[in-house]
Protein backbone atom coordinates (compact mmCIF):
# COMPACT_ATOMS: atom_id res chain seq x y z
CA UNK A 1 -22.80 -57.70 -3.86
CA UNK A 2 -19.98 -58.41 -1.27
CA UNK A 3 -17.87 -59.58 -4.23
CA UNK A 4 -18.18 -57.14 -6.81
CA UNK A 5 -16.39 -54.65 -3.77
CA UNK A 6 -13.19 -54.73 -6.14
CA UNK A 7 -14.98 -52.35 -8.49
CA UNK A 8 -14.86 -49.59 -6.33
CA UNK A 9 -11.39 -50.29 -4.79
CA UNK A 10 -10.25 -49.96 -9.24
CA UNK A 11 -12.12 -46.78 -9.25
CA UNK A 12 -10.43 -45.58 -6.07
CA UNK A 13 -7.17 -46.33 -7.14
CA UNK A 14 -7.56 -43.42 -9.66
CA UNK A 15 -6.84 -41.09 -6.88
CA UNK A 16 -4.38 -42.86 -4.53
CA UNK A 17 -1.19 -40.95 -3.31
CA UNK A 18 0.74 -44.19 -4.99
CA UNK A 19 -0.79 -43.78 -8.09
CA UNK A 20 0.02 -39.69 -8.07
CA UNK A 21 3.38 -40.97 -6.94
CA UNK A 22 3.95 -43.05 -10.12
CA UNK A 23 2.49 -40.51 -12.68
CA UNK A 24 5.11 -37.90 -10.98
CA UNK A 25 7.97 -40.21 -11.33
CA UNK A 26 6.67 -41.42 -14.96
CA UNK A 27 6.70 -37.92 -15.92
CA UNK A 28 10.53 -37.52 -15.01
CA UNK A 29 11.01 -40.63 -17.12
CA UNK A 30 8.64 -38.54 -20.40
CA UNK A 31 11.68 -35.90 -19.82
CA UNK A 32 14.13 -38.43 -19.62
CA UNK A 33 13.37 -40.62 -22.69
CA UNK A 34 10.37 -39.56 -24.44
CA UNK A 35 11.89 -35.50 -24.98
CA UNK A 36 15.13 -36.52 -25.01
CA UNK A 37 15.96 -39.73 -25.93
CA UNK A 38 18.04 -41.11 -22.17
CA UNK A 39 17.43 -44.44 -21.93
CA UNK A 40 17.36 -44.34 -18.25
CA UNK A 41 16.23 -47.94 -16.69
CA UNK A 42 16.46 -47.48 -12.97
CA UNK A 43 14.24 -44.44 -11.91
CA UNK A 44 13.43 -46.51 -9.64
CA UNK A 45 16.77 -45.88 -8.09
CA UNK A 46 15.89 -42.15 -7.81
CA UNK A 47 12.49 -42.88 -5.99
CA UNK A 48 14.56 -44.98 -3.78
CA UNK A 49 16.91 -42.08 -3.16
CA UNK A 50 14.22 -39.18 -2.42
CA UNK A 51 11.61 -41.57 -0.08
CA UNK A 52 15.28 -42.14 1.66
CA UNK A 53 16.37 -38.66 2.07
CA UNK A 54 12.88 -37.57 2.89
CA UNK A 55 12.21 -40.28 5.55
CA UNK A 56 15.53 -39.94 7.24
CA UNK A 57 15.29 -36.78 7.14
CA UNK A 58 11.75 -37.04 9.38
CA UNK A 59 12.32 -39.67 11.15
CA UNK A 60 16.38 -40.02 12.15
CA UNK A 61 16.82 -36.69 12.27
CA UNK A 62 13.40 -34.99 13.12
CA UNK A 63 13.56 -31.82 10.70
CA UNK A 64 10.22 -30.22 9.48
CA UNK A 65 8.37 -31.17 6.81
CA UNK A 66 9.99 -28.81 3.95
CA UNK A 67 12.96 -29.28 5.03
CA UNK A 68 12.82 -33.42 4.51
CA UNK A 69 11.20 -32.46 0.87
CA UNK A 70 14.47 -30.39 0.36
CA UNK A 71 16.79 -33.17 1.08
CA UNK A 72 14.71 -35.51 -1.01
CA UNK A 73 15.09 -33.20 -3.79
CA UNK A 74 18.65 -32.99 -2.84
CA UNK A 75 19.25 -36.58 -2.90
CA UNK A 76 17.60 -36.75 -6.51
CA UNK A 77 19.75 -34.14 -7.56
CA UNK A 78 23.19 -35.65 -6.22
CA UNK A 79 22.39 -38.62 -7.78
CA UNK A 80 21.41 -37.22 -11.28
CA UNK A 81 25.08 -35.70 -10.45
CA UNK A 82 26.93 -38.92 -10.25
CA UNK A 83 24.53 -41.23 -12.98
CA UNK A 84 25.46 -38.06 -15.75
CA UNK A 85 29.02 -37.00 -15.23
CA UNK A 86 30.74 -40.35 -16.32
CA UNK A 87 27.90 -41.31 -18.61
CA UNK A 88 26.24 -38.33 -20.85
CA UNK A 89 29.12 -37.94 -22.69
CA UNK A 90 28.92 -41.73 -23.97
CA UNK A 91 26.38 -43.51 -26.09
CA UNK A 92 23.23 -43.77 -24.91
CA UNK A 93 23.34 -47.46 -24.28
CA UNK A 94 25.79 -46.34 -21.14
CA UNK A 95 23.33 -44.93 -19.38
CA UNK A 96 20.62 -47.38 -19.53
CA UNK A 97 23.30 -49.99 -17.94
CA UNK A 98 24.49 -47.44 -15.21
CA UNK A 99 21.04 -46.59 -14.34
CA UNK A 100 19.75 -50.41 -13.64
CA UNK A 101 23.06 -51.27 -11.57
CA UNK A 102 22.61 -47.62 -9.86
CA UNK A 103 18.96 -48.84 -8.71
CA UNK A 104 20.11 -52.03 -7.36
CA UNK A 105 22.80 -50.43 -5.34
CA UNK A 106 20.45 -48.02 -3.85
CA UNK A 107 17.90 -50.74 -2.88
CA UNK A 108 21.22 -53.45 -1.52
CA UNK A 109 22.60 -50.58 0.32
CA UNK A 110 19.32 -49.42 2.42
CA UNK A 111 19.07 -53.12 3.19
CA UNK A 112 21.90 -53.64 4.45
CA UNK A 113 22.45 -54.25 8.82
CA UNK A 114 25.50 -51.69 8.58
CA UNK A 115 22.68 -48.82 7.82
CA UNK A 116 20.01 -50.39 10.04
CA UNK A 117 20.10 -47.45 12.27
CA UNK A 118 19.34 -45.02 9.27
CA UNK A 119 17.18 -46.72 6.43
CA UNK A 120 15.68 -49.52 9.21
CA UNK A 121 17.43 -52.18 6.68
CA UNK A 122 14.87 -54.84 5.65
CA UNK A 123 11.84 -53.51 7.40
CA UNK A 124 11.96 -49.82 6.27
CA UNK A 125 11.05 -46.76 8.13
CA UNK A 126 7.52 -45.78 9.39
CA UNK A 127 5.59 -42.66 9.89
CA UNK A 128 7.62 -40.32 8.19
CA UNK A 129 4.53 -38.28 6.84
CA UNK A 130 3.62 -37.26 10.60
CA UNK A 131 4.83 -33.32 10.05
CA UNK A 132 2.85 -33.48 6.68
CA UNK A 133 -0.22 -34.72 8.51
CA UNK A 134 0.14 -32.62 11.13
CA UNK A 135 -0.24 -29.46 8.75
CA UNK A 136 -3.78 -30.62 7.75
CA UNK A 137 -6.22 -27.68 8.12
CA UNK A 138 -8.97 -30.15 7.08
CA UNK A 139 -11.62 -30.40 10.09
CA UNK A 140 -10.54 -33.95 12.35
CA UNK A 141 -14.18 -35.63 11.88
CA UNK A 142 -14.13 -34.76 7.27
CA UNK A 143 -14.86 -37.66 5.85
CA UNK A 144 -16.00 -38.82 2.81
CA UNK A 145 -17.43 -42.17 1.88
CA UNK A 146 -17.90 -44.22 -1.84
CA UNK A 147 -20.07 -47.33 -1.19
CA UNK A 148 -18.07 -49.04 1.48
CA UNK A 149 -14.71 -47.18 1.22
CA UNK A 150 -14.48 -44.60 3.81
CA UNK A 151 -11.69 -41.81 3.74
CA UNK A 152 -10.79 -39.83 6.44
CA UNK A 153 -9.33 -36.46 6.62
CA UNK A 154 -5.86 -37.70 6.24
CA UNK A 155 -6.80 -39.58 3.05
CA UNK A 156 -8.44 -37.10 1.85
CA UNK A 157 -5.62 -34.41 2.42
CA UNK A 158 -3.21 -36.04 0.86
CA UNK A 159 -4.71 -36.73 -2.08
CA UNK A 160 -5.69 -33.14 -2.65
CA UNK A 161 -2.12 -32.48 -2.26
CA UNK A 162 -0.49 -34.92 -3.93
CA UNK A 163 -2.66 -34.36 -6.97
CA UNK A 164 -1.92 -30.74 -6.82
CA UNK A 165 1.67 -31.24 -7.31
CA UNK A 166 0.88 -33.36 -10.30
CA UNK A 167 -1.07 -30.73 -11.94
CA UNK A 168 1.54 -28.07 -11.48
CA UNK A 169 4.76 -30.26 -11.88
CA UNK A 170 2.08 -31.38 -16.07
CA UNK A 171 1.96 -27.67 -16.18
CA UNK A 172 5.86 -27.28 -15.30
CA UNK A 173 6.76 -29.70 -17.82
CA UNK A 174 4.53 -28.61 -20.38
CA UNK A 175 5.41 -24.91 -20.34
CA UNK A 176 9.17 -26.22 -20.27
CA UNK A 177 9.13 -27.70 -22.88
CA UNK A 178 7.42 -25.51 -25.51
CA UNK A 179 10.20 -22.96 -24.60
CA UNK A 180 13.87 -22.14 -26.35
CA UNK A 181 15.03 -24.73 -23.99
CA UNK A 182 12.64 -27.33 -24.37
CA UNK A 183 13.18 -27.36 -28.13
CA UNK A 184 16.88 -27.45 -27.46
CA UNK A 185 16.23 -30.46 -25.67
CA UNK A 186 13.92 -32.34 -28.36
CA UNK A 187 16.34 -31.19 -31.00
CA UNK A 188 18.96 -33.29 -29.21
CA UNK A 189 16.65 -36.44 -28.99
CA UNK A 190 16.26 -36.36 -32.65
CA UNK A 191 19.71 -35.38 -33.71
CA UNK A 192 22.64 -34.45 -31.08
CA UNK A 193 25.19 -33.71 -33.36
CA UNK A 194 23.19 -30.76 -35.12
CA UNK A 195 22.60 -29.49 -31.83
CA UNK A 196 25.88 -29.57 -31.27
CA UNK A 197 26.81 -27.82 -34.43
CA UNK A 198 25.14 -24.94 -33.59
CA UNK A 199 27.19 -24.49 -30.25
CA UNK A 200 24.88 -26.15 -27.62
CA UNK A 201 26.17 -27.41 -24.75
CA UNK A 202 24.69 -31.01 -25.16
CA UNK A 203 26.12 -32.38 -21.91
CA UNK A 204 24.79 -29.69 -20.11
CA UNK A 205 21.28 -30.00 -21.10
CA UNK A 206 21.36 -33.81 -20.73
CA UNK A 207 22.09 -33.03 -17.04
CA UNK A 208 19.74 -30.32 -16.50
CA UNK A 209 17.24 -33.24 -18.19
CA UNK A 210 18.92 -36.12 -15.94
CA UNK A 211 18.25 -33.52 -13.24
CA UNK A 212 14.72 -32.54 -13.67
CA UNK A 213 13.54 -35.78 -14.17
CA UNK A 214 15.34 -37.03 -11.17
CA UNK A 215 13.74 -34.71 -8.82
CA UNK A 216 10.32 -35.45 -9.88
CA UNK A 217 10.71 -38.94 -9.27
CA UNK A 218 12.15 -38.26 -5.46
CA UNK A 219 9.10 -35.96 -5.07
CA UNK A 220 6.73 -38.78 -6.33
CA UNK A 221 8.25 -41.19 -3.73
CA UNK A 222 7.54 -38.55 -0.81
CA UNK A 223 3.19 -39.22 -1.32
CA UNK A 224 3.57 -43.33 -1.97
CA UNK A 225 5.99 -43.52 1.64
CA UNK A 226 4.04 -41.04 4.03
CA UNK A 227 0.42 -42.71 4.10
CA UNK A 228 2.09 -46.33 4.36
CA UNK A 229 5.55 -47.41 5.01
CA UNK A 230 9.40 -47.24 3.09
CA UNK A 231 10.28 -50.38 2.29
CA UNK A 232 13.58 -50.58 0.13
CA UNK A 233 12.22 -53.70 -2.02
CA UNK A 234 9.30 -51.73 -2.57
CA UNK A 235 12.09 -49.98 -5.66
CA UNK A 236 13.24 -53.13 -7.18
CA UNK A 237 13.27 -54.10 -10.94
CA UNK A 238 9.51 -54.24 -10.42
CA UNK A 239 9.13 -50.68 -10.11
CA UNK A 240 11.00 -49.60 -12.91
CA UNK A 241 8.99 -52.03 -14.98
CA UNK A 242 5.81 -50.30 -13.55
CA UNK A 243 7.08 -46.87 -14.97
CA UNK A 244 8.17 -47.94 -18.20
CA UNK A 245 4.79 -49.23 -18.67
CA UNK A 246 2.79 -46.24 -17.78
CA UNK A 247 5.04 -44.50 -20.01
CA UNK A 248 4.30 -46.60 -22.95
CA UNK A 249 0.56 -46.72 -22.29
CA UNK A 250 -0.04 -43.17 -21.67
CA UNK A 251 2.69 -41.91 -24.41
CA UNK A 252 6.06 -41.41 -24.09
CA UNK A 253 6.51 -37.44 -25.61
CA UNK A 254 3.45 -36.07 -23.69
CA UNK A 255 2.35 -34.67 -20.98
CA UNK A 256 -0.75 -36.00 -19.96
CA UNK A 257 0.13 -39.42 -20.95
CA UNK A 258 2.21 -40.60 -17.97
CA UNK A 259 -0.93 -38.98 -15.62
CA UNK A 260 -3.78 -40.76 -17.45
CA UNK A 261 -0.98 -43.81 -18.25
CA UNK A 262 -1.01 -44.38 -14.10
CA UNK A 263 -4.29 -44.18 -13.32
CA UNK A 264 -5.25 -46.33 -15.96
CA UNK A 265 -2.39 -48.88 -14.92
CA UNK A 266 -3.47 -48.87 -11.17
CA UNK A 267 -7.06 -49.13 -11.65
CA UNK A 268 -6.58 -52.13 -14.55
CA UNK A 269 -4.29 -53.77 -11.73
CA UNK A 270 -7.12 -53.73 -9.54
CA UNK A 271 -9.61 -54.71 -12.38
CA UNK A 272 -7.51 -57.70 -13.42
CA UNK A 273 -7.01 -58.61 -9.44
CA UNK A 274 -10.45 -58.41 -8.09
CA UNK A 275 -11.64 -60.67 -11.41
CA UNK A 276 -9.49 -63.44 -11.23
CA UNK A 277 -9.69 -63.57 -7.44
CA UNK A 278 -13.83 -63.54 -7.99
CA UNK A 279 -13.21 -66.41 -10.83
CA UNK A 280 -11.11 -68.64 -7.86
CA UNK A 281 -13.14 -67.74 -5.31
CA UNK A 282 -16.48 -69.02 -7.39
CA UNK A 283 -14.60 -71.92 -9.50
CA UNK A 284 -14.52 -70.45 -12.78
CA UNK A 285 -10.97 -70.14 -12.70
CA UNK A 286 -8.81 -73.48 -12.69
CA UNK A 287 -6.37 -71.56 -10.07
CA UNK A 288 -5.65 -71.52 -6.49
CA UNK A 289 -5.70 -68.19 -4.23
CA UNK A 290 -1.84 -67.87 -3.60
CA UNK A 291 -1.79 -68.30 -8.02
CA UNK A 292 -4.04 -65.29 -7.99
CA UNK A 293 -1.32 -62.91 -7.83
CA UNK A 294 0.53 -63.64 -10.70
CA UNK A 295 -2.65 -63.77 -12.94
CA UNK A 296 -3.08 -60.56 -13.08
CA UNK A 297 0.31 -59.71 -13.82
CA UNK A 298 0.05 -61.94 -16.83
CA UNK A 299 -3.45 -60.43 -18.09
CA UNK A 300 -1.38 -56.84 -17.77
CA UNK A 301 1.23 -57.68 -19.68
CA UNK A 302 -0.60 -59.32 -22.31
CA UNK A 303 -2.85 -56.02 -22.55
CA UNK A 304 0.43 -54.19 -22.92
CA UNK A 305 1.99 -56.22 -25.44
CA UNK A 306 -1.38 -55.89 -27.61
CA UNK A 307 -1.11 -52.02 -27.33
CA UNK A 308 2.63 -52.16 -27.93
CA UNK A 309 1.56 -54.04 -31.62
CA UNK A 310 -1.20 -51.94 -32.19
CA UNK A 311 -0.50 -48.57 -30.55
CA UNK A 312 2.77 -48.20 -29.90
CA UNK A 313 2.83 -43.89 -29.85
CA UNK A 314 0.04 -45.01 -26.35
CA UNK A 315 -3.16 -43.30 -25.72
CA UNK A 316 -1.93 -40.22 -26.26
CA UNK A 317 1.65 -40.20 -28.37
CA UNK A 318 2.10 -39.50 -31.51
CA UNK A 319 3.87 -42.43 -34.00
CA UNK A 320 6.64 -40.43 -35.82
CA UNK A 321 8.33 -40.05 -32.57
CA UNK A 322 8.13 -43.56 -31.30
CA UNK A 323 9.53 -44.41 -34.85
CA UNK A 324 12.37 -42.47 -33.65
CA UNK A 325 13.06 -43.88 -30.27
CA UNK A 326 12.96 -47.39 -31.76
């Protein structure tokens, strides 16, 4: 029975502050390209940016808790700031190269010895969720256990929280964008220069987008770094790959789709990991251990393609929109 653990490590990963992390940030990417229509490759650079601000915040500097959520959602915001102001007024295509060099430069820079002091280069920074744990009113000796997974009142505090925020930052974006402004901003997606003609400021809601989208991302980073560790390759090319395929499996112009999208994504990681490692460990699989890895990212993407072909609107998207964004 020892070997079929893996099943309830997938089902836990429905839950996980990284997995709440990644539908928050996937959502800024649904505002970004799915409403309207930035092709913004490097979100990853804006995680990068808010677990930074929020970490150094906590750790270098030793401010309270809100206060390192502030500069985290200052961070996102400053760098929406310099990403839009040269670029929103070009072609989208701009934008989508700015955005993967941005990332890069984010990652290179809190690597590098110079910042050491700061960003901890190479290894990262630890414990920067102590003033968030140290606000738990959850009794010390809470725990709650699923078949030989045991969470403690930590765990379980976080999660509560970190799936609260997702719930109200759906309900944020939901409610946004049924309003004037919302349809403003899909009106732009599926034809700027009518918007235009009827005397919106396009640049300005591209930013307030950029913006938006930016921040949810930085918050998103804030639950994946506190229960672990920051680690700056932890936002690589990897990451933004990660989003972009939650976004596409859950459904690019939805709501719900980039919270389902993540779960689903995280748990089929797990899936796919704890299978092939049973098929080495038992000899069904021609494969060694350290081989094992990579599997699973193959069987991923090979799902993905298949739902590309034969669902490309995801779970939840609808098709004359993705018809669009092509």
């Amino acid at each position: 029975m020892g070997h079929w653990n893996f099943l309830l490590v997938a089902v836990g990963e429905l839950f996980t502050p990284q997995t709440a992390a990644y539908a928050l940030a996937t959502l800024g990417l649904a505002v970004h390209f799915g409403y309207t229509g930035l092709l913004n490759f490097g979100q990853a650079g804006f995680m990068a940016v808010g677990g930074y601000a929020f970490a150094v915040a906590a750790v270098a500097f030793g401010l309270p808790f809100w206060a390192c959520v502030a500069a985290a959602v200052l961070g996102a915001c400053v760098l929406a700031l310099l990403l839009g102001i040269p670029t929103l007024r070009l072609r989208a295509d701009y934008l989508s190269i700015v955005t993967i060099g941005t990332a890069e430069i984010v990652r290179l820079i809190a690597r590098s010895p110079e910042l050491e002091r700061w960003t901890g280069g190479s290894t990262g920074i630890n414990r920067s969720g102590t003033g968030f744990f140290a606000m738990n009113p959850l009794p010390e000796d809470l725990s709650w256990t699923m078949g030989t997974i045991r969470y403690n009142a930590d765990a379980l505090w976080i999660r509560l929280v970190a799936w609260g925020v997702v719930v109200l930052a759906a309900l944020f974006i939901w409610q946004l964008m049924r309003s004037p402004w919302g349809r403003v901003v899909t009106g732009i997606r599926e034809n700027e220069d009518a918007v235009r003609s009827l005397g919106k400021n396009v640049f300005a809601y591209k930013m307030q987008v950029l913006v938006i989208g930016g921040v949810l991302a930085g918050i998103g980073a804030i639950f994946a770094i506190m229960p672990t560790s920051l680690q700056p390759d932890n936002y690589g090319t990897q990451t933004t790959f990660f989003l972009w395929a939650i976004l596409l499996l859950g459904g690019a112009a939805t709501v719900i789709g980039p919270v389902v999208g993540s779960m689903i994504f995280w748990m089929l990681l797990a899936l796919t990991d704890g299978f092939v490692a049973l098929g080495v460990s038992t000899g069904v699989l021609p494969f060694t251990s350290l081989q094992s890895g990579q599997i699973r990212y193959i069987l991923v993407g090979l799902a993905l393609m298949l739902l590309v072909v034969f669902r490309p609107q995801g779970i939840f998207g609808r098709k004359s929109e993705v018809l669009f964004n092509a």
